[in-house]
C-alpha atoms as a PDB file:
ATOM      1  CA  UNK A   1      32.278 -34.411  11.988  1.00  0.00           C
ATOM      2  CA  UNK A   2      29.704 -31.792  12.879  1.00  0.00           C
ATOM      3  CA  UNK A   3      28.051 -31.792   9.195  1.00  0.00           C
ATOM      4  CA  UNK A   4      28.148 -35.577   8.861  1.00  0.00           C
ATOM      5  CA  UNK A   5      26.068 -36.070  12.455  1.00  0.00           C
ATOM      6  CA  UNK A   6      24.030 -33.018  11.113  1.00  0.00           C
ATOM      7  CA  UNK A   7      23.128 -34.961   7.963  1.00  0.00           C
ATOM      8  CA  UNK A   8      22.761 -38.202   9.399  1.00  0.00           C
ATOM      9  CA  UNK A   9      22.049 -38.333  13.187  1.00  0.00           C
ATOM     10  CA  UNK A  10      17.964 -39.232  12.936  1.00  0.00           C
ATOM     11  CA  UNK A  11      17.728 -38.178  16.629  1.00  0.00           C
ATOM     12  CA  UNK A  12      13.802 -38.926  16.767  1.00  0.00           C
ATOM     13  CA  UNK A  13      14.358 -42.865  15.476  1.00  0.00           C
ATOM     14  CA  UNK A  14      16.299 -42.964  18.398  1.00  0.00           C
ATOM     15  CA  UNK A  15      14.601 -42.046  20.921  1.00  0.00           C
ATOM     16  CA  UNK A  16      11.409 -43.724  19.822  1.00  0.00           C
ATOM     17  CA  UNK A  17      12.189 -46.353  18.009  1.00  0.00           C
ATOM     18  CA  UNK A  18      15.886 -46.992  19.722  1.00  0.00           C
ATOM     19  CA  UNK A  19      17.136 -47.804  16.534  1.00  0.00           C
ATOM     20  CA  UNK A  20      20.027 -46.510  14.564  1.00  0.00           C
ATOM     21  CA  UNK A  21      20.292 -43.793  11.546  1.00  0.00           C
ATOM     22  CA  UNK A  22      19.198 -45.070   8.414  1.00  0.00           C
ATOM     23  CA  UNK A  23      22.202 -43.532   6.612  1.00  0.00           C
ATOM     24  CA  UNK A  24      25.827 -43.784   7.367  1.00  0.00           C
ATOM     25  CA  UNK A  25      28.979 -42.077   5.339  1.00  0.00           C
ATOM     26  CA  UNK A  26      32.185 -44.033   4.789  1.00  0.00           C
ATOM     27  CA  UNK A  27      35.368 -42.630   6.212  1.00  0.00           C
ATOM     28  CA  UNK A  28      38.843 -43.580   4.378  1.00  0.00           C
ATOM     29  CA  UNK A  29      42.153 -42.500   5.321  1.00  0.00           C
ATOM     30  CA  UNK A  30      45.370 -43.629   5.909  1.00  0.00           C
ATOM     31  CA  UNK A  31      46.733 -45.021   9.652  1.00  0.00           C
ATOM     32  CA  UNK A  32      48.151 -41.803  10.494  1.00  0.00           C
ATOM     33  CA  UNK A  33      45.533 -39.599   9.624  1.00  0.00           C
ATOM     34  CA  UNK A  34      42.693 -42.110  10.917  1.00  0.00           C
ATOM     35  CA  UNK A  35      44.756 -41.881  14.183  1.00  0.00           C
ATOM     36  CA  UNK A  36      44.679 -38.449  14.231  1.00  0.00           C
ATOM     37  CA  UNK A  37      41.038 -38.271  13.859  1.00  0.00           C
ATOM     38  CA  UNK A  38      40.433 -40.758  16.409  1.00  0.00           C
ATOM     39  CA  UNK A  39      42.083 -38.690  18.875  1.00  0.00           C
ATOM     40  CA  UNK A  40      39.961 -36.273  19.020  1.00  0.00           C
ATOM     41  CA  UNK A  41      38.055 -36.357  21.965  1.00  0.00           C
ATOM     42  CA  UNK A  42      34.934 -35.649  25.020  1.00  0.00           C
ATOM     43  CA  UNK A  43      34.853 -36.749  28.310  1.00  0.00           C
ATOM     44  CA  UNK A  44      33.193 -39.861  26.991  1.00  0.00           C
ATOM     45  CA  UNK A  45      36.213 -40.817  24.874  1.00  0.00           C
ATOM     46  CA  UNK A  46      36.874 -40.552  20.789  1.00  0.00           C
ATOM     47  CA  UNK A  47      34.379 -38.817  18.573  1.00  0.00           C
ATOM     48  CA  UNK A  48      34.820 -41.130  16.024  1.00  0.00           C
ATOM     49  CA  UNK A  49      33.833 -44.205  18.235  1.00  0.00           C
ATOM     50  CA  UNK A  50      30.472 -42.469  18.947  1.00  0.00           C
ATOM     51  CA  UNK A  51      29.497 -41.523  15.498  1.00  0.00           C
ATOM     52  CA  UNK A  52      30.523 -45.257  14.882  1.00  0.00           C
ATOM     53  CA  UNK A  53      28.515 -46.786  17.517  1.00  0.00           C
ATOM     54  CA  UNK A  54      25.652 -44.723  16.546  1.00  0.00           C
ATOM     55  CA  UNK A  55      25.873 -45.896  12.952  1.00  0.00           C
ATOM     56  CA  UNK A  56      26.475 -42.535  11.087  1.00  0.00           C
ATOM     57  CA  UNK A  57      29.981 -43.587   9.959  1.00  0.00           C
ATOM     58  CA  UNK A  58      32.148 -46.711   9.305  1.00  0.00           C
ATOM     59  CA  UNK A  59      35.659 -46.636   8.876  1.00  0.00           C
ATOM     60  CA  UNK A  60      38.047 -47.700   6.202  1.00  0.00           C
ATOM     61  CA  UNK A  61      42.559 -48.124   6.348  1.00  0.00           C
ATOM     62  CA  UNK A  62      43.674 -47.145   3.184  1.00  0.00           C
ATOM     63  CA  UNK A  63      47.177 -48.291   1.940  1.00  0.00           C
ATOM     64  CA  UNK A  64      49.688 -46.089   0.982  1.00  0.00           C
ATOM     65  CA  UNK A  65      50.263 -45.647  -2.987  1.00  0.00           C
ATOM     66  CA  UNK A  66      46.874 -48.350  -3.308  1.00  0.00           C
ATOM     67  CA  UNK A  67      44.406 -47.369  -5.308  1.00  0.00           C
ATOM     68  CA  UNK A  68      40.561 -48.076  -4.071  1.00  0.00           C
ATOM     69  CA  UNK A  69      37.148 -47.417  -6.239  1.00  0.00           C
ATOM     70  CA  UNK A  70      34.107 -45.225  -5.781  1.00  0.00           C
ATOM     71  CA  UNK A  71      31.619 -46.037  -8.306  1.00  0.00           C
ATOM     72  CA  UNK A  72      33.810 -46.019 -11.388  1.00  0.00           C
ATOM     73  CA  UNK A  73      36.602 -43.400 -10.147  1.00  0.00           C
ATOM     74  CA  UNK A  74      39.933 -44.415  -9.186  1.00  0.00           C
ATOM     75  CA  UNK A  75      41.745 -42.891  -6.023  1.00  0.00           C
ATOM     76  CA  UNK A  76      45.026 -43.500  -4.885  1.00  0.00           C
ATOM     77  CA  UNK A  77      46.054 -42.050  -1.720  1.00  0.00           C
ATOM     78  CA  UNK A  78      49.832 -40.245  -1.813  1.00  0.00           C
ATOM     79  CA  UNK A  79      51.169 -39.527   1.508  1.00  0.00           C
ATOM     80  CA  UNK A  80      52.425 -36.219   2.229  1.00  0.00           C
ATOM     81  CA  UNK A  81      54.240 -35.093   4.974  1.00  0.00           C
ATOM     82  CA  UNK A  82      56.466 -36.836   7.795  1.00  0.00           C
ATOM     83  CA  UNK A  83      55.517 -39.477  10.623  1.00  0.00           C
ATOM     84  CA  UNK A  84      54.013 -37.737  13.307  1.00  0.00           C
ATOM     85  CA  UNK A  85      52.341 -35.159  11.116  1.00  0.00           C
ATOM     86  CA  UNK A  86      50.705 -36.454   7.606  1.00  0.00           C
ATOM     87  CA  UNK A  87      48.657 -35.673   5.147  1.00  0.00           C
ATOM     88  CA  UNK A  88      47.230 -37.108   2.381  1.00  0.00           C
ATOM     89  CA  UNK A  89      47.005 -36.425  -1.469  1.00  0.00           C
ATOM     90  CA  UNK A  90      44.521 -37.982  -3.706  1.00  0.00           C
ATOM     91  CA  UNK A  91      45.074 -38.579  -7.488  1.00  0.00           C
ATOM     92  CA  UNK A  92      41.251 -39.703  -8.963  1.00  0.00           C
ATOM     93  CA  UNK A  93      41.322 -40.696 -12.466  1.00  0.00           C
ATOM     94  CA  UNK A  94      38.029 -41.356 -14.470  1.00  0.00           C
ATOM     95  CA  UNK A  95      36.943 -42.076 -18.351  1.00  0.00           C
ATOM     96  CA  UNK A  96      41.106 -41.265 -18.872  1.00  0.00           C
ATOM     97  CA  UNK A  97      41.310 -38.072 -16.944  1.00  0.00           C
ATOM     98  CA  UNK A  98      43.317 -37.170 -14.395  1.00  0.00           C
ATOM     99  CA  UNK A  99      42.372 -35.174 -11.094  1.00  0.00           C
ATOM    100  CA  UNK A 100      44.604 -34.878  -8.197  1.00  0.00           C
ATOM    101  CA  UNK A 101      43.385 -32.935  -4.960  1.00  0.00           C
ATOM    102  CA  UNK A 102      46.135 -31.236  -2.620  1.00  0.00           C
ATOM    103  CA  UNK A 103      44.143 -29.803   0.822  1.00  0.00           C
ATOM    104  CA  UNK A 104      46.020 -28.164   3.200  1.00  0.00           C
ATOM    105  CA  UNK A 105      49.684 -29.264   4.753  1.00  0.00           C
ATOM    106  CA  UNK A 106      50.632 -30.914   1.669  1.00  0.00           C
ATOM    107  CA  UNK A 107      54.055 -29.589   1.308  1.00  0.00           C
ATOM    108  CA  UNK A 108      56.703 -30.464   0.498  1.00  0.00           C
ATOM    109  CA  UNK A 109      54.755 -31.375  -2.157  1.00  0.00           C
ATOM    110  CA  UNK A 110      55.707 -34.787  -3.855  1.00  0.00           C
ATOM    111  CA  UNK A 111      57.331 -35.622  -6.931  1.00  0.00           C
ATOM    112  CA  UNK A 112      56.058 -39.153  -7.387  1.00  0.00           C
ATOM    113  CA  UNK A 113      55.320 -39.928 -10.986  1.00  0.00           C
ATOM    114  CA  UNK A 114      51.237 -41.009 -10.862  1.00  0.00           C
ATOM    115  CA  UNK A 115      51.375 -36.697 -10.078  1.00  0.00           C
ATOM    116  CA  UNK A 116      52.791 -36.216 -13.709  1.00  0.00           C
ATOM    117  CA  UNK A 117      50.748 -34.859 -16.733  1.00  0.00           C
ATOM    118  CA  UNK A 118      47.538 -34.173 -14.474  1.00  0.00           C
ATOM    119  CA  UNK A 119      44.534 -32.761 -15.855  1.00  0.00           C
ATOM    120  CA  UNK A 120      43.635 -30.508 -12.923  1.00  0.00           C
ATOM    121  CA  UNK A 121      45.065 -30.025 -10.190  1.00  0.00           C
ATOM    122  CA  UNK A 122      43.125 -29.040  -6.620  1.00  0.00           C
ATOM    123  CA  UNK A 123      45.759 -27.704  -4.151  1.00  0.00           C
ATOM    124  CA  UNK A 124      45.128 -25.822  -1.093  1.00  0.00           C
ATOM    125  CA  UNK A 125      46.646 -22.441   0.924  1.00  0.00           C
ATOM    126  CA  UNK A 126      48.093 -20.759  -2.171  1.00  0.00           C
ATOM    127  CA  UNK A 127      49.770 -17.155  -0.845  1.00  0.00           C
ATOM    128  CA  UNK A 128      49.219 -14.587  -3.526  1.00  0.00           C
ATOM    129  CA  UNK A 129      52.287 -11.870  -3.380  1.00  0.00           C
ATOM    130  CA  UNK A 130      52.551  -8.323  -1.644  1.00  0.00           C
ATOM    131  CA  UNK A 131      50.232  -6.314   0.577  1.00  0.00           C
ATOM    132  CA  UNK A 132      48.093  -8.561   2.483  1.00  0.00           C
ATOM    133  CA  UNK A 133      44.818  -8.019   4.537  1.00  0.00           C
ATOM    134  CA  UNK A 134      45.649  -4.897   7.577  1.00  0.00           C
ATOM    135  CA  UNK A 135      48.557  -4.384   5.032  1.00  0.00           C
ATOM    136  CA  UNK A 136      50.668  -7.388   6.352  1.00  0.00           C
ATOM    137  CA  UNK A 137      53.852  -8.208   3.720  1.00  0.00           C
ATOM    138  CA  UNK A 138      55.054 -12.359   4.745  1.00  0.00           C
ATOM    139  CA  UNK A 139      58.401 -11.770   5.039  1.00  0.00           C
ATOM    140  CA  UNK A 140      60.907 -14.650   3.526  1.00  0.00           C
ATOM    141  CA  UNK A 141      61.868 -16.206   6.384  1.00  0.00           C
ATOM    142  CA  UNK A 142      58.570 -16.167   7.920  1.00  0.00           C
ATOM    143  CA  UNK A 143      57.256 -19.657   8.856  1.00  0.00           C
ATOM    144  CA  UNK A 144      53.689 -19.119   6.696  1.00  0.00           C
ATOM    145  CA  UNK A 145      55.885 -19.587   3.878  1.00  0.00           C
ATOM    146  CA  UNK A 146      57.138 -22.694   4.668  1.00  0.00           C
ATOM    147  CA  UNK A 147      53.526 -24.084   5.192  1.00  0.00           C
ATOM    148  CA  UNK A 148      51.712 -22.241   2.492  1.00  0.00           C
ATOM    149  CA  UNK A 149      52.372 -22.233  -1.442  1.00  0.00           C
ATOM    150  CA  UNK A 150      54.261 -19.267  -2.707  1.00  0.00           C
ATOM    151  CA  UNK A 151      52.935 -18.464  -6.771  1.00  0.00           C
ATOM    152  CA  UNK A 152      56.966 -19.167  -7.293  1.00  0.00           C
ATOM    153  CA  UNK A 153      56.374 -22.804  -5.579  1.00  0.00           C
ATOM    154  CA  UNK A 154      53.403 -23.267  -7.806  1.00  0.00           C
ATOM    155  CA  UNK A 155      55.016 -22.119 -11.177  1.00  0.00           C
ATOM    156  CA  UNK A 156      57.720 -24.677  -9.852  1.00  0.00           C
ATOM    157  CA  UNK A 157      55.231 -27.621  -9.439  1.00  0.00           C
ATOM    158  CA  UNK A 158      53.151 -27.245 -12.151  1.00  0.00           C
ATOM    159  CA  UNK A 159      56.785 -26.449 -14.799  1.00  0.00           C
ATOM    160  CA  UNK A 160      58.236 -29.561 -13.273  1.00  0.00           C
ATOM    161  CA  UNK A 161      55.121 -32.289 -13.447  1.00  0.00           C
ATOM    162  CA  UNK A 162      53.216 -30.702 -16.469  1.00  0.00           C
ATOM    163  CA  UNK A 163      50.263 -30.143 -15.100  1.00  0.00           C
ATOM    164  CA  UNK A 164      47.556 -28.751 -17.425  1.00  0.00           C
ATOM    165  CA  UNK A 165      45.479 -27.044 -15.284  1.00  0.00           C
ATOM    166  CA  UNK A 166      45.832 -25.452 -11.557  1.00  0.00           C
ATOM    167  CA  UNK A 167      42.737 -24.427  -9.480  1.00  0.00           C
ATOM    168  CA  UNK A 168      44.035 -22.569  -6.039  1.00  0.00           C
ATOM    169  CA  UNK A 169      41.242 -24.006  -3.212  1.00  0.00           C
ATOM    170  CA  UNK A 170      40.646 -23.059   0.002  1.00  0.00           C
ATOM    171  CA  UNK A 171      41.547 -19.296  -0.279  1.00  0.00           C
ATOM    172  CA  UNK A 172      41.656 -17.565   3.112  1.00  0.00           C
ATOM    173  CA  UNK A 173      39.602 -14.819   3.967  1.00  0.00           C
ATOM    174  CA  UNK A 174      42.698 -13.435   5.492  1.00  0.00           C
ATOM    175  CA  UNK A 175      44.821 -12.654   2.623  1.00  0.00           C
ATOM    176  CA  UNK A 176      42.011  -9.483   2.155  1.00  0.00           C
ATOM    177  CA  UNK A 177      42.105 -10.520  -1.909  1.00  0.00           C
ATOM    178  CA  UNK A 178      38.955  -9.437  -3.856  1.00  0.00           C
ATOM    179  CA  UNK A 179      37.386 -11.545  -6.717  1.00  0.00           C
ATOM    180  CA  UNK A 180      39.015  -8.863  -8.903  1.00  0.00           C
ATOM    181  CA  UNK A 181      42.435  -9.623  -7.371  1.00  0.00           C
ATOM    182  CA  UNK A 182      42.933 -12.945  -7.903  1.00  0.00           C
ATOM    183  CA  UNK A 183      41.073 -12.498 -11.545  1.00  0.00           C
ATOM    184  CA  UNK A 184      44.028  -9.926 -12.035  1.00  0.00           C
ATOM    185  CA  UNK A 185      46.541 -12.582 -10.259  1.00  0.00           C
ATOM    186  CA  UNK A 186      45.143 -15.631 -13.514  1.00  0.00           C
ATOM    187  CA  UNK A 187      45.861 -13.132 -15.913  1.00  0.00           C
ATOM    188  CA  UNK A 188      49.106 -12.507 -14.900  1.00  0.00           C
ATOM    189  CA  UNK A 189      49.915 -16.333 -14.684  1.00  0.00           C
ATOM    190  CA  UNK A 190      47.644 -16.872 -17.484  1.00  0.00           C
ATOM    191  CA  UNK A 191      50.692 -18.762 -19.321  1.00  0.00           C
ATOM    192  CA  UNK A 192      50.210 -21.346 -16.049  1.00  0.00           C
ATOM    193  CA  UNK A 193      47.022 -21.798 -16.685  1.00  0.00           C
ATOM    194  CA  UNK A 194      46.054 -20.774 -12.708  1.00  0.00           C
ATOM    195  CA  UNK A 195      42.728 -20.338 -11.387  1.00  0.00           C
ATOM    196  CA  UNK A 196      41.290 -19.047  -8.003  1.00  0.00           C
ATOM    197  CA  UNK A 197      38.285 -20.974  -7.379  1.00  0.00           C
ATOM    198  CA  UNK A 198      34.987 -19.664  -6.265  1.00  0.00           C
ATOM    199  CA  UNK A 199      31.710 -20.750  -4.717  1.00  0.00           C
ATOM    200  CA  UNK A 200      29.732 -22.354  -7.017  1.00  0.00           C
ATOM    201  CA  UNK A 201      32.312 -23.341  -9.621  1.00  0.00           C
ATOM    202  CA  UNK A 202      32.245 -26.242 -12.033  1.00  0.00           C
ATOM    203  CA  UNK A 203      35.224 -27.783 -13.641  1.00  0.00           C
ATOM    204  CA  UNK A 204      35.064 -29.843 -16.808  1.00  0.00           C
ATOM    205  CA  UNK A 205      38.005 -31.453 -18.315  1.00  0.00           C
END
């Protein structure tokens, strides 16, 4: 929310010319998630409703499994997750390709059949194995392993749906992992075809 008033809030056409920003940013998401966003709150009530009422964002409801269009790309929204706490998966196709982006909390992660034979796959909080950062080992039962992806759960998903390509996003600083690491982790799963992502990167397909 922070970035998108830091981008948009024209705070001097305001105060002089009491009129709105010129530029506003779209917001989709499904109920649950839109109500979770909503909820966050000041003294003065919802963010949301500000940034709205200000004219930096407008909201849209997505439907569940319903695709909607950005310029020519395709994105269907894939629920993740169980009422009370959900997230969302999107599957974007384009010119015949196939993208699907999995941020955080999106496991279990679902088997539903638009996920099959995807180009690349974006998916979030991938745990490499072994000595982590302070020399911290996740034990099995330990509840991180529930919420993040194991490299066994992502052999799994990517075996199961045919995925062609895997790019890990959204690697914590935590897990103490050098560049060199997780180069060393794609060659081991090279037959996977799994990448760590870095700043900067480009993906073509």
């Amino acid at each position: 929310m922070r970035v998108v008033e830091q981008l948009n809030m024209e705070y001097l056409r305001w105060y002089v010319e009491r009129k709105l920003s010129s530029k506003k940013v779209t917001v989709c998401a499904l109920p649950e998630v839109m109500n979770d966003l909503k909820s966050i709150e000041n003294k003065d009530g919802s963010w949301f409703d500000y940034y709205e009422r200000f004219g930096l964002t407008s909201t849209v409801i997505l439907k569940e499994e319903t695709p909607f269009k950005i310029k020519d790309f395709k994105i269907t929204p894939i629920p993740v997750g169980n009422p009370g706490f959900m997230s969302t998966m999107f599957v974007i196709t384009h010119n015949n390709k196939k993208v699907a982006y999995a941020p955080c909390d999106c496991k279990p992660f679902p088997t539903h059949d638009m996920l099959k034979d995807i180009d690349v796959l974006l998916i979030g909080m991938v745990l490499p194995e072994g000595i982590l950062k302070h020399g911290y080992i996740i034990p099995e039962d330990n509840k991180l392993r529930k919420e993040a992806f194991t490299m066994d759960d992502l052999k799994e998903i990517i075996a199961t749906l045919k995925i062609k390509r895997t790019v890990a996003v959204h690697i914590e600083e935590e897990f103490g992992r050098s560049f060199d690491d997780y180069k060393k982790l794609e060659e081991e799963y090279r037959e996977y075809n799994i990448q760590f992502a870095f700043d900067g990167m480009k993906i073509e397909t």
